[in-house]
Protein backbone atom coordinates (compact mmCIF):
# COMPACT_ATOMS: atom_id res chain seq x y z
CA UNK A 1 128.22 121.90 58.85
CA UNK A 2 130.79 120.66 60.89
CA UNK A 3 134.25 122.05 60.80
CA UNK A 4 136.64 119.57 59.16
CA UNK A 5 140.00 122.37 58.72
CA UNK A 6 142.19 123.27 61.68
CA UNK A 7 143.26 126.05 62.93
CA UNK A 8 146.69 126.69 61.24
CA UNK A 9 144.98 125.15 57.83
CA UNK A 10 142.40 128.03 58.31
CA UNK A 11 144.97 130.24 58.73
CA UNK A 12 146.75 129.40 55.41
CA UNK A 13 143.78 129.21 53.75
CA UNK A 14 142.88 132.88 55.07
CA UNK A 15 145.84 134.23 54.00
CA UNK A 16 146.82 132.68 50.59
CA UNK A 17 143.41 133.63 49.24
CA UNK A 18 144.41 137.37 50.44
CA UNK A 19 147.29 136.96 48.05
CA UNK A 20 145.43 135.32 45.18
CA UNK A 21 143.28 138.44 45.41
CA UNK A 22 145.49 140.86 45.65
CA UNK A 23 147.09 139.10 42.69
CA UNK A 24 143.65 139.36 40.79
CA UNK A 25 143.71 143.25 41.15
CA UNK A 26 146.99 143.28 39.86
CA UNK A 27 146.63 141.45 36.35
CA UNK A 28 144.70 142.78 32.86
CA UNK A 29 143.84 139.74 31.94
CA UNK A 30 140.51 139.40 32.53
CA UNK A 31 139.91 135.38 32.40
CA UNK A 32 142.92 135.33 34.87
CA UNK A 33 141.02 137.77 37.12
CA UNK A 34 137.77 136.11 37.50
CA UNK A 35 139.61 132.62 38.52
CA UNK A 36 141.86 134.13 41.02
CA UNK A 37 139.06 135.59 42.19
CA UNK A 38 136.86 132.88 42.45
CA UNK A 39 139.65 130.52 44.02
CA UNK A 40 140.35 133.49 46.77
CA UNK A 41 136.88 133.88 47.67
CA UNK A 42 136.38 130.14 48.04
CA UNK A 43 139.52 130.11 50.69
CA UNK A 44 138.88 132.86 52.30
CA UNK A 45 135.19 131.43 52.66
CA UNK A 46 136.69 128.44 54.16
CA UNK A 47 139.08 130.15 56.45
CA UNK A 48 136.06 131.56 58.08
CA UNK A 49 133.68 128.93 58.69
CA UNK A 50 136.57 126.40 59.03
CA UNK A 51 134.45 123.80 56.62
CA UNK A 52 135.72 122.56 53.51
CA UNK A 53 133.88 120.61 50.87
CA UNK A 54 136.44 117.96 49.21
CA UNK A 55 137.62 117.58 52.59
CA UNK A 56 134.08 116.27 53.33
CA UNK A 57 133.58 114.47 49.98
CA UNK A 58 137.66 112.69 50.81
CA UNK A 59 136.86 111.90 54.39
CA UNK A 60 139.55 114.28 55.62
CA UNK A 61 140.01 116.16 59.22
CA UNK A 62 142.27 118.26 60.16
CA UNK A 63 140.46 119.69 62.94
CA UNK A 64 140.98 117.08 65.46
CA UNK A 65 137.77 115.17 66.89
């Protein structure tokens, strides 16, 4: 995989799926939980590796070269 996300789009990524899960602790309903969840792991995921799938599938760099 090559990385396709830059640095300070790695570094939202990293932090607004901190706040999606902290928002997923937060709730009761359980549905709610298990997407926020979900869509946090998947950005934090991709703040780490700096890779990012519909970026791929769209063509879409924002990583420079």
């Amino acid at each position: 995989m090559e990385k396709n996300v830059g640095e300070i789009d790695r570094i939202i990524r990293f932090v607004a799926g901190i706040i999606l899960l902290y928002l997923a602790f937060t709730l009761d309903n359980k549905i709610l939980v298990i997407i926020l969840s979900a869509l946090a792991g998947i950005s934090i995921l991709e703040g780490f590796t700096g890779f990012c799938g519909l970026y791929k599938m769209f063509n879409i760099n924002t990583g420079g070269k």
